[in-house]
Protein backbone atom coordinates (compact mmCIF):
# COMPACT_ATOMS: atom_id res chain seq x y z
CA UNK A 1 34.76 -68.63 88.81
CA UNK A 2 33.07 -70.64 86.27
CA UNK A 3 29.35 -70.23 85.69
CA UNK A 4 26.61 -73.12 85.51
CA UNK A 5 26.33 -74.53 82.02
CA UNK A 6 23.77 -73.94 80.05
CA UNK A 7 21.20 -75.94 77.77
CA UNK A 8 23.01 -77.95 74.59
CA UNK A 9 22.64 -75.54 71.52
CA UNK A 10 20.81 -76.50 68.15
CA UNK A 11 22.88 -78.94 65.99
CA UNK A 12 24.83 -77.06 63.09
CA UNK A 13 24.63 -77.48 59.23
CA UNK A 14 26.46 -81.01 57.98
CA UNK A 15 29.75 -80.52 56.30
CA UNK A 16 30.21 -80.46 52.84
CA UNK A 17 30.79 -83.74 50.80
CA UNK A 18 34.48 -85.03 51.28
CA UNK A 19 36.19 -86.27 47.98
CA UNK A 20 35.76 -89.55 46.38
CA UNK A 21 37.47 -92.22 47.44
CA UNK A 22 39.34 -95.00 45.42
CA UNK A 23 37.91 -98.74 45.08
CA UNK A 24 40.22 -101.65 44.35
CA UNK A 25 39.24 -104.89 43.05
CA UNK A 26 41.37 -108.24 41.89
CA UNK A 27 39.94 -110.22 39.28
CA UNK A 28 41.26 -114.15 38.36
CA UNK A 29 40.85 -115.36 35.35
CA UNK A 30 42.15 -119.04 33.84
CA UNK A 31 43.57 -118.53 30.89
CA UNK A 32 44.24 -120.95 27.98
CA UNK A 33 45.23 -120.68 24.22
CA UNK A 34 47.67 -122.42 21.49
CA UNK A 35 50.14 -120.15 19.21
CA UNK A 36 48.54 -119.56 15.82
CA UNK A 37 51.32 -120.18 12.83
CA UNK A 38 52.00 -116.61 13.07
CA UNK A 39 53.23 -117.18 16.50
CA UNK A 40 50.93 -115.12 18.08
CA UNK A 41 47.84 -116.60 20.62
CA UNK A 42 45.79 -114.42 22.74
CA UNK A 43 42.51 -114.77 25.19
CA UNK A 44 39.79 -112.31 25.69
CA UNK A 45 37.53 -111.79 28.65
CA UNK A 46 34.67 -109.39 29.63
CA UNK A 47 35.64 -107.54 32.39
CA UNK A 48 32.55 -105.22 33.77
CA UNK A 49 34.66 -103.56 36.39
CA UNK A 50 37.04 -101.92 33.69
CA UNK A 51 34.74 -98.63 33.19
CA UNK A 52 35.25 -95.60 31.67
CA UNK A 53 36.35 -94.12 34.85
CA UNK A 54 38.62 -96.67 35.35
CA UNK A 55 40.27 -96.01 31.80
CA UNK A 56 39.90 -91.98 32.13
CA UNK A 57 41.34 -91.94 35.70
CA UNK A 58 42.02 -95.69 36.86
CA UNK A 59 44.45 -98.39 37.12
CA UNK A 60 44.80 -101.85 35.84
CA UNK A 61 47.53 -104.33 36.37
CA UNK A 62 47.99 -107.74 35.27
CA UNK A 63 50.04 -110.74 36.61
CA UNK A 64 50.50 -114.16 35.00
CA UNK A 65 50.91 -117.43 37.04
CA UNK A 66 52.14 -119.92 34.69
CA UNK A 67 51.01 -123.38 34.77
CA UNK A 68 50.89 -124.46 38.55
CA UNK A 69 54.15 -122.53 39.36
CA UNK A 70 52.53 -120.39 42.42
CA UNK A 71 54.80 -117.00 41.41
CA UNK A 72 53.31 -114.20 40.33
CA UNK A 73 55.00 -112.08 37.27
CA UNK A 74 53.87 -108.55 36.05
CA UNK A 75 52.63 -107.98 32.93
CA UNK A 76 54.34 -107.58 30.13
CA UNK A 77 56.38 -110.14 30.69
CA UNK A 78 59.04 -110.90 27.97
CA UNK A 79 61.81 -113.86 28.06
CA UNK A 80 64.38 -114.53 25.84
CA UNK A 81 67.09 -117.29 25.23
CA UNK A 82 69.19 -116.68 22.78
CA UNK A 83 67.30 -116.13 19.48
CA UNK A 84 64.38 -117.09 21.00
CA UNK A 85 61.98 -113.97 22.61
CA UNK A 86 58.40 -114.98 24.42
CA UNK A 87 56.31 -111.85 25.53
CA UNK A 88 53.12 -111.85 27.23
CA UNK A 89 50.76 -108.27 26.60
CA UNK A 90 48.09 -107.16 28.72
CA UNK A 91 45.62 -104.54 26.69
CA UNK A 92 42.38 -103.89 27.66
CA UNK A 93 39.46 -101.28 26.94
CA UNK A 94 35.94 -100.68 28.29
CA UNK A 95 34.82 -103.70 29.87
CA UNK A 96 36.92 -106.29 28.09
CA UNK A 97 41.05 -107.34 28.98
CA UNK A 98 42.90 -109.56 26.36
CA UNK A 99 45.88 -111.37 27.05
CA UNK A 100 48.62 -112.21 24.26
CA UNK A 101 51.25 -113.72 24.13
CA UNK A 102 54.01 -113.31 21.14
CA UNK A 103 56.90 -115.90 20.24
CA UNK A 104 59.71 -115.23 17.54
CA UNK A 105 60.55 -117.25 15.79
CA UNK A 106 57.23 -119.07 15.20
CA UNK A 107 57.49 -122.01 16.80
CA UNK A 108 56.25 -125.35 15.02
CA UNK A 109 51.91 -125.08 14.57
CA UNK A 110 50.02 -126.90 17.40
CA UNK A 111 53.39 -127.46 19.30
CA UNK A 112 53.24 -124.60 21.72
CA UNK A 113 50.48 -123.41 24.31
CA UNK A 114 49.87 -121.43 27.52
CA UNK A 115 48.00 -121.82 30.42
CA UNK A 116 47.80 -120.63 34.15
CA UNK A 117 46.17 -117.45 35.63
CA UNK A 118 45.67 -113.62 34.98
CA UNK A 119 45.39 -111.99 37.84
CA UNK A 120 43.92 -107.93 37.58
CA UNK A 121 44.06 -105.22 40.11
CA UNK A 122 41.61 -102.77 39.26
CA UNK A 123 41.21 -99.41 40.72
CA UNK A 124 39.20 -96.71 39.86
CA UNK A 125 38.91 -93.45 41.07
């Protein structure tokens, strides 16, 4: 036969701390820059949510929108047609992402630019 029960005892020690968990964050930049004579253009932005941690132990992705298009393409991105090769780089260190873009050949000075949207996802550990 069960007994009465008694009084509610003391409340035990807390746990210990559980691990870390990730954070995720999507930054959108506008971008916009004309090809140098080289062929080369690029766009830099500070980016305070790139940290050390995020370098040491994180993630960061990059997707282009071109122009108005809506789709979203993964960075790098390189296209070619023929003889003709457009890539666009993502590099980034502590708190700063650059975006590039590299045509070969070079086309024609002033004749060729970019524009659209850089989307980041950002996680860190």
């Amino acid at each position: 036969m069960p007994g009465t029960q008694g009084a509610t005892g003391p409340q035990g020690p807390a746990g210990p701390q559980g691990p870390a968990g990730t954070s995720t964050v999507l930054v959108t930049l506008d971008y916009g820059f004309a090809l140098r004579s080289n062929g080369t253009g690029d766009q830099t932005w500070s980016v305070p949510q790139i940290t050390q941690s995020v370098i040491d132990n994180g993630v960061v992705v990059g997707y282009i929108q071109l122009g108005s298009a809506g789709t979203w393409t993964m960075l790098p991105h390189v296209f070619v047609n023929g003889t003709f090769s457009h890539t666009m780089l993502l590099t980034f260190s502590l708190g700063t992402v650059r975006l590039e873009a590299r045509d070969v050949p070079a086309p024609p000075l002033g004749s060729t630019s970019y524009s659209g949207k850089l989307r980041l996802l950002i996680i860190s550990p």
